[in-house]
C-alpha atoms as a PDB file:
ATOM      1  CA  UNK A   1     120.621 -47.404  17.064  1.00  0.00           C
ATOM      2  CA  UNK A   2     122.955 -44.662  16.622  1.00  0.00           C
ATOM      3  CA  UNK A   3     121.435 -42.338  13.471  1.00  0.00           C
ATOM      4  CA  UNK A   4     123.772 -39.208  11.605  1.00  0.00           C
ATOM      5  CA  UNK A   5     121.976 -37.037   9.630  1.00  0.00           C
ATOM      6  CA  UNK A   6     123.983 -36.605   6.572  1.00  0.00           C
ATOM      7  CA  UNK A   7     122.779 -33.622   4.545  1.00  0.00           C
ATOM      8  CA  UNK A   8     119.359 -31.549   3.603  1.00  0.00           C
ATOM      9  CA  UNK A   9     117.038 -30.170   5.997  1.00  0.00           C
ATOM     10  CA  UNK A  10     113.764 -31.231   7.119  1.00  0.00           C
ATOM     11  CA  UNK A  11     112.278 -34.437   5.327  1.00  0.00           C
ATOM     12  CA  UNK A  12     114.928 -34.564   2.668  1.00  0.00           C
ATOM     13  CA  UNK A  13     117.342 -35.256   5.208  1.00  0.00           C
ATOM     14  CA  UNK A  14     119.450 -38.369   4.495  1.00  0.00           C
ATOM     15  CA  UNK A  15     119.775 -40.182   7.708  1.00  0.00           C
ATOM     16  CA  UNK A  16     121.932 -42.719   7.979  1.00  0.00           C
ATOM     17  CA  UNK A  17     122.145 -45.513  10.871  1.00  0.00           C
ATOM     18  CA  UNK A  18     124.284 -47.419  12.374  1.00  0.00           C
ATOM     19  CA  UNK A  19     122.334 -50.673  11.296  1.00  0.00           C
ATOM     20  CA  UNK A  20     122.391 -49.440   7.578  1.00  0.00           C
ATOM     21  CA  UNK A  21     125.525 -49.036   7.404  1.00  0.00           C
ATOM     22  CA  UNK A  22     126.357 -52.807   8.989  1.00  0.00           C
ATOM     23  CA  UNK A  23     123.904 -53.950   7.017  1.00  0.00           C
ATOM     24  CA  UNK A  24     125.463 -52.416   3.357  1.00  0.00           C
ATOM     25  CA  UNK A  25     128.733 -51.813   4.192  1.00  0.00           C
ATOM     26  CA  UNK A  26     129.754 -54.834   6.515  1.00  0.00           C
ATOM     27  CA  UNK A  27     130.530 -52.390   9.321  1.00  0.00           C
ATOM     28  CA  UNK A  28     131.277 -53.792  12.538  1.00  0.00           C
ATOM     29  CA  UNK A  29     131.804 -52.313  15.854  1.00  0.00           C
ATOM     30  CA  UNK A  30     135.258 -53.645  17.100  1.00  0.00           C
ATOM     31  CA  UNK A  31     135.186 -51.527  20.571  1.00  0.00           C
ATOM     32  CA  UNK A  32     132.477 -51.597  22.764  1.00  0.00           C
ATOM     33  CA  UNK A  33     131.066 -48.420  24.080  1.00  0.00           C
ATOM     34  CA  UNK A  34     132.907 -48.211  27.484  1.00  0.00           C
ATOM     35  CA  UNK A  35     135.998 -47.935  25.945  1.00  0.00           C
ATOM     36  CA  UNK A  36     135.313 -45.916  23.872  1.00  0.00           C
ATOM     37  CA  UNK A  37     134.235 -43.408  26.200  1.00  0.00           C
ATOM     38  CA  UNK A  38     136.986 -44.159  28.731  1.00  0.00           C
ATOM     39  CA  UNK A  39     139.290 -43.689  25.620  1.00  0.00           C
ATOM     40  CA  UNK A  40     137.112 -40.046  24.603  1.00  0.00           C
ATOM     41  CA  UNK A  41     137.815 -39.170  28.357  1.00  0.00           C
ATOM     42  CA  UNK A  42     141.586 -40.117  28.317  1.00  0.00           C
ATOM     43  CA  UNK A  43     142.207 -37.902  25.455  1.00  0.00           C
ATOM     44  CA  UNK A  44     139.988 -34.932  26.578  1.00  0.00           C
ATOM     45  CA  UNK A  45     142.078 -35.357  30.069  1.00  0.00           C
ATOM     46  CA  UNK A  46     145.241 -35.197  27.942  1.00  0.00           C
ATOM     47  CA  UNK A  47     145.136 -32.595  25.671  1.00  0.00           C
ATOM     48  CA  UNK A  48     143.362 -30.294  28.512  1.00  0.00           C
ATOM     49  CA  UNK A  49     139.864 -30.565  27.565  1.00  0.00           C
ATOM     50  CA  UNK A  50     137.884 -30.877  30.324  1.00  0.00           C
ATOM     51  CA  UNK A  51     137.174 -28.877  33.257  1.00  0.00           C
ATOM     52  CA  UNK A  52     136.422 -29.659  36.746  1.00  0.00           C
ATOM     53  CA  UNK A  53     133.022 -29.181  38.495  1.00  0.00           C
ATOM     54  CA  UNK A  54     134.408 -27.081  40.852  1.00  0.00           C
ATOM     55  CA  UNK A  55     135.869 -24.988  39.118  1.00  0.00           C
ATOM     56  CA  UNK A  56     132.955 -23.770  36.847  1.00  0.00           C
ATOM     57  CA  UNK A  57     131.325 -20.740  38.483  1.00  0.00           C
ATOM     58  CA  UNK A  58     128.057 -20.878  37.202  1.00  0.00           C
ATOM     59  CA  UNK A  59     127.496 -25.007  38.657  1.00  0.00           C
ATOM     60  CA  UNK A  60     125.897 -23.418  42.013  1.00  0.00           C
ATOM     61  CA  UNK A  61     123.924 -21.237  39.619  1.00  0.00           C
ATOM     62  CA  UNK A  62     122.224 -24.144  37.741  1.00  0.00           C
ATOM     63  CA  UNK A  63     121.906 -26.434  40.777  1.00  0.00           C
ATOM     64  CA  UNK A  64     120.088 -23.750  42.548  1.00  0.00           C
ATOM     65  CA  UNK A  65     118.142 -23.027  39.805  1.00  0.00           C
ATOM     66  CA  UNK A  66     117.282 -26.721  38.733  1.00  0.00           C
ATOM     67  CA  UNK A  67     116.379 -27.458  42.836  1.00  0.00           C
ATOM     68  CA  UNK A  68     113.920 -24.400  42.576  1.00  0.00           C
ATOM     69  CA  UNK A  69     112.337 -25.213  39.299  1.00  0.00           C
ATOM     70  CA  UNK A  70     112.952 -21.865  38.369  1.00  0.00           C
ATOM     71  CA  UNK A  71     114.881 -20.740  35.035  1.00  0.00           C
ATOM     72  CA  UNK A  72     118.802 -19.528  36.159  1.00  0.00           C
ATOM     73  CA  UNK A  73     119.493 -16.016  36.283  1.00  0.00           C
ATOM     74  CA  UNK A  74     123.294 -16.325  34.182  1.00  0.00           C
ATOM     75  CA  UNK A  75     124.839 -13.396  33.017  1.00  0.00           C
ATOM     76  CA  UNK A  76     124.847 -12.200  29.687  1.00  0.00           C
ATOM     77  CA  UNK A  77     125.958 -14.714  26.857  1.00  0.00           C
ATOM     78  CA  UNK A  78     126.228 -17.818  29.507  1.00  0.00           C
ATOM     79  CA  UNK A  79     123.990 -20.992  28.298  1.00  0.00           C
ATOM     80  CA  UNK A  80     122.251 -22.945  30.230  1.00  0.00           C
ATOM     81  CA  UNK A  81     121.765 -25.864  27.828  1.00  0.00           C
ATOM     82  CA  UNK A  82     124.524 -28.657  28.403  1.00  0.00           C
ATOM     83  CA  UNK A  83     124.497 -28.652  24.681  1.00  0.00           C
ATOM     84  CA  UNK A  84     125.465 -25.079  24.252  1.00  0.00           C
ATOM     85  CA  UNK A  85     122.790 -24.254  21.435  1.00  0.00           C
ATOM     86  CA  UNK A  86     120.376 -21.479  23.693  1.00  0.00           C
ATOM     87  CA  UNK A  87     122.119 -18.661  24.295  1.00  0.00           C
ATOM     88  CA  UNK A  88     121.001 -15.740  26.425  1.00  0.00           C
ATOM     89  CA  UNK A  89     121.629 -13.231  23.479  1.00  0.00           C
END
């Protein structure tokens, strides 16, 4: 189940699934999830999204760090999180 929290914080969120929305709407999937991440990774590709592994400077940081078990030492303003929402600040 895929949910998107709409609006409102806490428990007056409105959260809205993929299920409810088939289910009131008449939505339908028409391309199955492989595709659509080969498509999300054709287009990133394309318009110069993506980097390479090896060329990120801080990936022998973080594989150090996560073989240790020990937090990374990154300079100043570089997150950790894959997410990007913990910065070092």
């Amino acid at each position: 189940m895929k949910v998107l929290i709409v609006g409102g914080t806490g428990l007056l969120s409105t959260a809205i699934t993929d299920q409810l929305v088939a289910r009131d709407m008449g939505f339908k999937t028409t391309v199955p999830l492989v595709e659509t991440f080969r498509r999300q990774v054709a287009w990133m590709e394309k318009s110069g999204k993506t980097k390479r592994v090896e060329n990120e400077p801080f990936e022998d940081l973080l594989l150090a760090a996560c073989r240790s078990g020990t937090k990374p030492k990154l300079p100043e303003g570089m997150d950790a999180s894959p997410w990007g929402n913990q910065p070092t600040l």
